[in-house]
Protein backbone atom coordinates (compact mmCIF):
# COMPACT_ATOMS: atom_id res chain seq x y z
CA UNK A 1 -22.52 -4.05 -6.60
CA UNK A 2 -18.78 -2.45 -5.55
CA UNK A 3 -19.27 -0.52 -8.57
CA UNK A 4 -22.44 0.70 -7.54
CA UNK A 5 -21.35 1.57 -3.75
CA UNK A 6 -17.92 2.98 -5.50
CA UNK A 7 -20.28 5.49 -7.43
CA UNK A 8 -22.95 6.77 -4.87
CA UNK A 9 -19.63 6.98 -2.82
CA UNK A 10 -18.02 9.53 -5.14
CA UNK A 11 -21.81 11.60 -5.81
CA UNK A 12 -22.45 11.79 -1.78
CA UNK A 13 -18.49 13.12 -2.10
CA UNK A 14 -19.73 15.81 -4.55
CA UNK A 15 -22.38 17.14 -2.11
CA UNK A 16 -20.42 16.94 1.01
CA UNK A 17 -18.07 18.98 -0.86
CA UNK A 18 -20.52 21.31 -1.64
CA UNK A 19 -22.04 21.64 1.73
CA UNK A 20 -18.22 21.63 3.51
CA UNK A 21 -17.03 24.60 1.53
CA UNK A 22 -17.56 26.68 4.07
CA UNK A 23 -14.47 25.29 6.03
CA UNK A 24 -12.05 28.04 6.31
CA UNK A 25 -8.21 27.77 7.27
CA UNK A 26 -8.90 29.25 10.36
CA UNK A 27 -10.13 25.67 11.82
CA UNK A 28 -6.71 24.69 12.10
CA UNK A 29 -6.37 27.44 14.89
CA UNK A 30 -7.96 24.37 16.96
CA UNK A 31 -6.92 21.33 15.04
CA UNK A 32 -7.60 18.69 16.24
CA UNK A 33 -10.66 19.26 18.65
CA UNK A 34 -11.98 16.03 18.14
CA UNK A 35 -11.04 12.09 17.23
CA UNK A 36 -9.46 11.68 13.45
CA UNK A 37 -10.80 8.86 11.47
CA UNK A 38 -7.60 7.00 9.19
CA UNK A 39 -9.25 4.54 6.65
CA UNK A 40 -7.08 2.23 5.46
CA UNK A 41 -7.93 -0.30 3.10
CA UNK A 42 -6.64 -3.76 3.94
CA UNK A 43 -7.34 -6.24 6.94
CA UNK A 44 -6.12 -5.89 10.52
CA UNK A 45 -2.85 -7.47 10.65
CA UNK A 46 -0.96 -6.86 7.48
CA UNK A 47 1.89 -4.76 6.83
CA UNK A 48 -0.05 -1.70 6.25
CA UNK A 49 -2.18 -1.81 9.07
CA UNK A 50 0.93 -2.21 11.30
CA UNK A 51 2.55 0.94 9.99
CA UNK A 52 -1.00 2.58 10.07
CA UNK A 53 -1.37 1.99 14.13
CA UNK A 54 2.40 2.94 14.94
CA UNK A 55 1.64 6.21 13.29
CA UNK A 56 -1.72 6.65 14.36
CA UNK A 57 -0.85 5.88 18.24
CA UNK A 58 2.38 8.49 18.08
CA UNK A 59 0.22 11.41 16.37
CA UNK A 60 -2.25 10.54 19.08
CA UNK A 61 0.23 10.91 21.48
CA UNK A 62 1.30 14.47 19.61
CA UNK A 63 -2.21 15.98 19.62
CA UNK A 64 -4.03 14.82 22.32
CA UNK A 65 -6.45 13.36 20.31
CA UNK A 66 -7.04 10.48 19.09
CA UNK A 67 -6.34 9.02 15.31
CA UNK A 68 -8.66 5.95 14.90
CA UNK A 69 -7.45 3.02 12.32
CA UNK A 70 -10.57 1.84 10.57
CA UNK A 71 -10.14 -0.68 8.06
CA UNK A 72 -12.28 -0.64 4.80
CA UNK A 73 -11.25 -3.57 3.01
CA UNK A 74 -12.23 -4.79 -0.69
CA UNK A 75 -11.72 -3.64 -4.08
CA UNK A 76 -7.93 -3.15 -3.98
CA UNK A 77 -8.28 -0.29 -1.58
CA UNK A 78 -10.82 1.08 -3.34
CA UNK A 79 -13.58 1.05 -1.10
CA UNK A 80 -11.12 3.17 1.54
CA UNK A 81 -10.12 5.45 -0.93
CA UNK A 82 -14.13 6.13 -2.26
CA UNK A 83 -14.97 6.46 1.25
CA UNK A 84 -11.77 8.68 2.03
CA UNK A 85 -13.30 10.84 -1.21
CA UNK A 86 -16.18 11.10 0.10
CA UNK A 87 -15.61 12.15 3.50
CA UNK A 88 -16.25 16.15 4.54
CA UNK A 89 -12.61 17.45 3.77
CA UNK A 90 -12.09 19.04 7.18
CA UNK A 91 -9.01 16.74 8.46
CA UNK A 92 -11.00 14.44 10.41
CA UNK A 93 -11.00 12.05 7.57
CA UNK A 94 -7.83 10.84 5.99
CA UNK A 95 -6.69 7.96 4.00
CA UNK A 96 -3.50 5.91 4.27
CA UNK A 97 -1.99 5.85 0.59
CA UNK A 98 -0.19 2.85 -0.74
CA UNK A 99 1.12 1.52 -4.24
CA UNK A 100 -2.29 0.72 -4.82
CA UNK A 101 -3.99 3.96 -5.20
CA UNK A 102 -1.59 4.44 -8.26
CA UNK A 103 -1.71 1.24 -9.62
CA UNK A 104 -5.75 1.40 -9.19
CA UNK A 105 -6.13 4.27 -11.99
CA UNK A 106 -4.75 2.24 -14.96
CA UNK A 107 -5.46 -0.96 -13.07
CA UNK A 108 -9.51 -0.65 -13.00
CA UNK A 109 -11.11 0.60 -16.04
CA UNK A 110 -14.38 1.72 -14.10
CA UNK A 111 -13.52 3.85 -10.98
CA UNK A 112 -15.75 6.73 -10.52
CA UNK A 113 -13.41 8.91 -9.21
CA UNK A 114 -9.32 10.09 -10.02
CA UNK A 115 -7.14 9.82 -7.03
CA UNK A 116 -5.20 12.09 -7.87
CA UNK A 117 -8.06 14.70 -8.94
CA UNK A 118 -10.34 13.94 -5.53
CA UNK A 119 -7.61 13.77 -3.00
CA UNK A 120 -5.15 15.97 -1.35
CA UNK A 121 -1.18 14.66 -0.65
CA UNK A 122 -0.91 15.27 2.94
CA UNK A 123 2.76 13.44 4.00
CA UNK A 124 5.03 10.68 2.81
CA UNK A 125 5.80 8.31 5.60
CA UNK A 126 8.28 5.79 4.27
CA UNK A 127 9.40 3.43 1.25
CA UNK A 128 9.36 -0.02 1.78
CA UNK A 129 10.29 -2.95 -0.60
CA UNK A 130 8.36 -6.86 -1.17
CA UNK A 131 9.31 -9.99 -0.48
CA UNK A 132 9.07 -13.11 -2.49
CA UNK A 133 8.72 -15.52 -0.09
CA UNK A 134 7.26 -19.09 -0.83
CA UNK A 135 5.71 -21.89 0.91
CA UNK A 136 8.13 -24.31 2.89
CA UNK A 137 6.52 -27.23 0.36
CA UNK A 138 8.16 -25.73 -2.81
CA UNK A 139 11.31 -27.23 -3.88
CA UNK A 140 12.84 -24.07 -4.50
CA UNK A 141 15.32 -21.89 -2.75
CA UNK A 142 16.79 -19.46 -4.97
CA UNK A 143 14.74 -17.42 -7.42
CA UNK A 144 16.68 -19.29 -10.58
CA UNK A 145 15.53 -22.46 -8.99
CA UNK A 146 11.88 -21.28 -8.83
CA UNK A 147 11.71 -19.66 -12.28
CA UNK A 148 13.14 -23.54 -13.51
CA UNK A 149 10.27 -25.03 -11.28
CA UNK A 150 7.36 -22.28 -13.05
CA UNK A 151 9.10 -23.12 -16.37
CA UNK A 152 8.20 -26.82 -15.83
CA UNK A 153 5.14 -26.35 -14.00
CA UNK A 154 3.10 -23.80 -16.18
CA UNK A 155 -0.48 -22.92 -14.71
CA UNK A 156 -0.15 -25.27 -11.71
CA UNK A 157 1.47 -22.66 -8.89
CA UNK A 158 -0.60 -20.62 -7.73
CA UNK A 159 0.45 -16.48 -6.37
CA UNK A 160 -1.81 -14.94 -3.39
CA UNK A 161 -2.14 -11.30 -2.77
CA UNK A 162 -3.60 -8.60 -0.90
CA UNK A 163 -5.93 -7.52 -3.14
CA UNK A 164 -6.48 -6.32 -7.28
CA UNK A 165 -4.27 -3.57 -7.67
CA UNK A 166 -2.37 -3.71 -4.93
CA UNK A 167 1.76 -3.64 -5.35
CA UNK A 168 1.58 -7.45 -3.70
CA UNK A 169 -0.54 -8.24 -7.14
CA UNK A 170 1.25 -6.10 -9.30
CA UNK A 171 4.99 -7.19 -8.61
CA UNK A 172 4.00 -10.77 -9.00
CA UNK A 173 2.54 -9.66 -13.00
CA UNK A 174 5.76 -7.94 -13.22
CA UNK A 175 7.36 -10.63 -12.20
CA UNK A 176 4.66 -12.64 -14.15
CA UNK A 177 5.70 -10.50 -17.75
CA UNK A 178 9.90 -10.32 -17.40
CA UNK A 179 10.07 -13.70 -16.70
CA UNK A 180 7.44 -15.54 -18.74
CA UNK A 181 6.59 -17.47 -15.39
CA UNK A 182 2.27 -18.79 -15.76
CA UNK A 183 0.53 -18.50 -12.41
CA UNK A 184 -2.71 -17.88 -11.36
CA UNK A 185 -3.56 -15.05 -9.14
CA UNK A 186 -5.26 -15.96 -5.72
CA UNK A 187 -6.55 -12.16 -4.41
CA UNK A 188 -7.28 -11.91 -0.79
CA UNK A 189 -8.51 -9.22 1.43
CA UNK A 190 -5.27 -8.81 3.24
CA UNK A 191 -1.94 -10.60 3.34
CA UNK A 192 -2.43 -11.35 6.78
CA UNK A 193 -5.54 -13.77 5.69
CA UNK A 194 -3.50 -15.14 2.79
CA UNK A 195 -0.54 -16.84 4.94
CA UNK A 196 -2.73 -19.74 6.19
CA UNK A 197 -3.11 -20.72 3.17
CA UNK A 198 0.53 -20.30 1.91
CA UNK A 199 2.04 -21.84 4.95
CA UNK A 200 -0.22 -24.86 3.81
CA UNK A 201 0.80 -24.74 0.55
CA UNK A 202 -3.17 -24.51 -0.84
CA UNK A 203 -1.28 -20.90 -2.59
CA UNK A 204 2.26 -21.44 -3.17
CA UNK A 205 3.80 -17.97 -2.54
CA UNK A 206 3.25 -14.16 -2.06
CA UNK A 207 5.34 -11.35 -3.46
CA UNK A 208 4.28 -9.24 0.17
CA UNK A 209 5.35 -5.85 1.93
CA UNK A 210 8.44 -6.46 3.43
CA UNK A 211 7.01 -5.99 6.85
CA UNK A 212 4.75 -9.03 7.06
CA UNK A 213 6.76 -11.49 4.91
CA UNK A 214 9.92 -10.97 6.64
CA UNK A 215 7.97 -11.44 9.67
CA UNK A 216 6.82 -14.80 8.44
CA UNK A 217 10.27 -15.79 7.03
CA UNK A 218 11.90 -15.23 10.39
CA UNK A 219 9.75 -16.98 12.13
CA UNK A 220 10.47 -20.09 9.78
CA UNK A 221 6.89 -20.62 8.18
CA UNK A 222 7.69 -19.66 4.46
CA UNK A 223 11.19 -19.50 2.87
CA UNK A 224 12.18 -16.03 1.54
CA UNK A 225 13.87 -15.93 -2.03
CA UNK A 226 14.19 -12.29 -3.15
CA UNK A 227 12.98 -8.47 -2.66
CA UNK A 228 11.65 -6.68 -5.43
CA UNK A 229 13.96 -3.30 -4.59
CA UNK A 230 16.54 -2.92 -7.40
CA UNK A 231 19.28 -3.47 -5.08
CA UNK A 232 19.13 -5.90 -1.68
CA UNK A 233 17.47 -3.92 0.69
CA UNK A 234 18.91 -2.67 4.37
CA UNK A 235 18.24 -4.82 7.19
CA UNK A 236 18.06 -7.93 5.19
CA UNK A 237 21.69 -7.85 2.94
CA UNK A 238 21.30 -11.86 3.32
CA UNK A 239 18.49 -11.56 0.93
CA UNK A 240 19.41 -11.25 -2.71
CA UNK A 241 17.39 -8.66 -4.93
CA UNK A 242 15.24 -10.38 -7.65
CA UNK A 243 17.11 -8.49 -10.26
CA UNK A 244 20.00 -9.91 -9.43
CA UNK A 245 18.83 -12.85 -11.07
CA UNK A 246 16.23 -10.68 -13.39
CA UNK A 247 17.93 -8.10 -15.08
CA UNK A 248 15.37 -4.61 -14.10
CA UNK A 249 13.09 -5.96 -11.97
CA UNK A 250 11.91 -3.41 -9.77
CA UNK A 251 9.06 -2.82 -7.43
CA UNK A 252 9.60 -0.25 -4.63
CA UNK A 253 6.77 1.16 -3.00
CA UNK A 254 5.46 4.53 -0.23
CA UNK A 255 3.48 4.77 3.04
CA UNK A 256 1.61 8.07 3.20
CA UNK A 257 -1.41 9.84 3.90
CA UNK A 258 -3.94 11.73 1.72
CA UNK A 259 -6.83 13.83 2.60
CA UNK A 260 -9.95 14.54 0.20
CA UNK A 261 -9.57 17.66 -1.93
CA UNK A 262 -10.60 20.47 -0.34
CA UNK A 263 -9.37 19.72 2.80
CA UNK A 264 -7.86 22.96 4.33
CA UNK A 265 -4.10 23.58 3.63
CA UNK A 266 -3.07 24.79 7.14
CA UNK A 267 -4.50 21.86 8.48
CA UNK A 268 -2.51 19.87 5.64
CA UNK A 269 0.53 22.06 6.44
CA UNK A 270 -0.31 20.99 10.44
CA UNK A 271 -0.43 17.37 9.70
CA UNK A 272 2.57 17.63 7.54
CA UNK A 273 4.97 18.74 9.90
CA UNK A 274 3.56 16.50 12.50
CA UNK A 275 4.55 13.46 10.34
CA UNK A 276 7.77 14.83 9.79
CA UNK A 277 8.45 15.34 13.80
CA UNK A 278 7.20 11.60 13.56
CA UNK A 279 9.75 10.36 11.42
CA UNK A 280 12.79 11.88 13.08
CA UNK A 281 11.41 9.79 16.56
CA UNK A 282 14.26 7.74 17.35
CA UNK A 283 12.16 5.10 19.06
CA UNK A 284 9.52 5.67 15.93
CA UNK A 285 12.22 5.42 12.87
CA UNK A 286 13.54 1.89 14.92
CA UNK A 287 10.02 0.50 14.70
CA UNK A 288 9.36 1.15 11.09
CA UNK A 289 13.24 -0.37 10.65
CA UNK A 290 12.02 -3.41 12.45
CA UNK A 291 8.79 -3.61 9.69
CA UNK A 292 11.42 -2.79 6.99
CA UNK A 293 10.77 0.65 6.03
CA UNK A 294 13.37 3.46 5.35
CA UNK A 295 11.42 7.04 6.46
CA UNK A 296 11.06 9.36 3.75
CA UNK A 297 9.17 12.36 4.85
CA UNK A 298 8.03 14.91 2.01
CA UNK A 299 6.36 18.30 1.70
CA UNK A 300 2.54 17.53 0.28
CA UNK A 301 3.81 19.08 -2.84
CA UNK A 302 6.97 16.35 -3.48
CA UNK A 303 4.52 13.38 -1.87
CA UNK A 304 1.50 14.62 -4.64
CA UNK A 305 4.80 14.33 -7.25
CA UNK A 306 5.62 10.75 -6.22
CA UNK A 307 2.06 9.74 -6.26
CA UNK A 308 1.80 11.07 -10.17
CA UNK A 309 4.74 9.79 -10.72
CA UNK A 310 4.01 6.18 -9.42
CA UNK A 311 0.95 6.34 -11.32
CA UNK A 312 2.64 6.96 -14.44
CA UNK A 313 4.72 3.96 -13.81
CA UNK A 314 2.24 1.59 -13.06
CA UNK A 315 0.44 2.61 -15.87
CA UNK A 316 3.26 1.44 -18.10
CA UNK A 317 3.46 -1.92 -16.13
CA UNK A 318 -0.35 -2.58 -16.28
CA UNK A 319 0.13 -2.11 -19.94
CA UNK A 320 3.31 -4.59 -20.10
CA UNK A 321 1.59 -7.30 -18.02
CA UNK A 322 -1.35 -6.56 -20.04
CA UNK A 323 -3.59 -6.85 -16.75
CA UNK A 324 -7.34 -5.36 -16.07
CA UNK A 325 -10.02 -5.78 -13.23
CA UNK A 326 -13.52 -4.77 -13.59
């Protein structure tokens, strides 16, 4: 059935296209006239989601209109990004891009569409890192320790995640491959839903966006072990790095936006510079520091680079892990 919905999605995209080709560049003489849908595609309450509604509220703010969050969960993201595709590409529908829309194209065998084909790179926001963090119920407190206690225990600790495909899921097979470490893999439609379940040890851990998990881990509910950034990562030097303990471990992952191809490039260009006013916000670069993130504004041309380039990579990890969903 989500294969089905991801398909007519990407066909009703095809016509839309047609019929929106008329949209000329000089519609961003009045950009924005009207509300801007941003789809994201996890649950209210998770890292991404927080990032999405400090953005949205400050280019609200900037344009006198209003950018409306609107979460499309399932599928990895998936279900956003098909609905993101096949959206009229006029600016008024964008998509929040995340690890997962690269890892998605090696990830899934049977998308219907190619990110990177059907969309438009609109603006980096920021890079972030994860967070291993574990349940309070584990007998672990250093990664070492909890590689020892997966060595012992094969098959019996279980990992949660925000979805298939998203960098939650794919740092833990990382993780999963380098270290020879058997799990099982517990997909949710959020991270926010999963820590309920952590916290009660029914899922022993979470390799999360920094944002949520340190939130968690501060507020003494699950113990944090490592981050997945190849160095320990500013604003939490107290936590090590994973590779400190394995050798290459890496996992280091982008906030952005994307629009669906098409979409005009003067109101790209518009939105562009907007984000990049954004991110030199004192009050706005704090608040992404206090959700972990380091703002990394690009041009759309370096942001669709990173996004191939991210793709690329994941590709090769997929393969390593030797990982599939359909």
């Amino acid at each position: 059935m989500m294969t089905r919905f991801l398909r007519a999605a990407v066909f009703i995209a095809g016509c839309i296209a047609s019929l929106a080709f008329g949209v000329s560049a000089s519609s961003a003489e009045t950009y924005p006239n009207r509300p801007v849908h941003w789809l994201i595609g996890f649950a209210p309450g998770g890292p991404v989601d927080a990032v999405a509604r400090v953005m949205a509220q400050w280019l609200s703010d900037h344009f006198g209109q209003q950018f409306l969050v609107e979460n499309r969960t399932g599928s990895g993201g998936n279900i956003a990004a098909a609905a993101a595709i096949a959206s009229p590409p006029d600016g008024y529908t964008l998509l929040f891009v995340a690890p997962n829309n690269a890892i998605s194209a090696s990830l899934y065998k049977k998308l219907p569409y190619d990110f990177i084909r059907d969309t438009a790179p609109v603006a980096n926001i920021m890079q972030l890192t994860n967070m291993l963090v574990v349940s309070n119920a584990m007998p672990v407190k250093t990664v070492k320790e909890f590689i020892d206690y997966c060595t012992a225990n094969p098959g019996k600790i279980s990992f949660a995640s925000s979805g298939n495909g998203t960098s939650v899921h794919m740092s833990a097979e990382l993780f999963k491959a380098m270290t020879k470490c058997d799990m099982v893999h517990v997909p949710y439609r959020g991270s926010a839903i999963a820590f309920p379940d952590i916290i009660s040890n029914k899922v022993q851990l979470i390799f999360d966006n920094l944002p949520s998990a340190l939130e968690q881990a501060r507020g003494g509910t699950v113990r944090a072990l490592g981050v997945t950034s190849p160095q320990r990562w500013p604003g939490v030097p107290d936590v090590p790095a994973i590779a400190e303990t394995v050798p290459g471990f890496e996992s280091v992952g982008f906030y952005g936006i994307s629009a669906p191809k098409g979409t005009p490039p003067d109101i790209i260009d518009i939105l562009n510079k907007a984000v990049g006013e954004a991110l030199k916000d004192p009050k706005l670069v704090a608040r992404l520091a206090e959700m972990g993130g380091i703002p990394k504004p690009m041009t759309p041309a370096e942001f669709g680079k990173l996004i191939a380039d991210e793709t690329e990579k994941w590709r090769k990890v997929v393969a390593f892990a030797g990982v599939s969903v359909d």
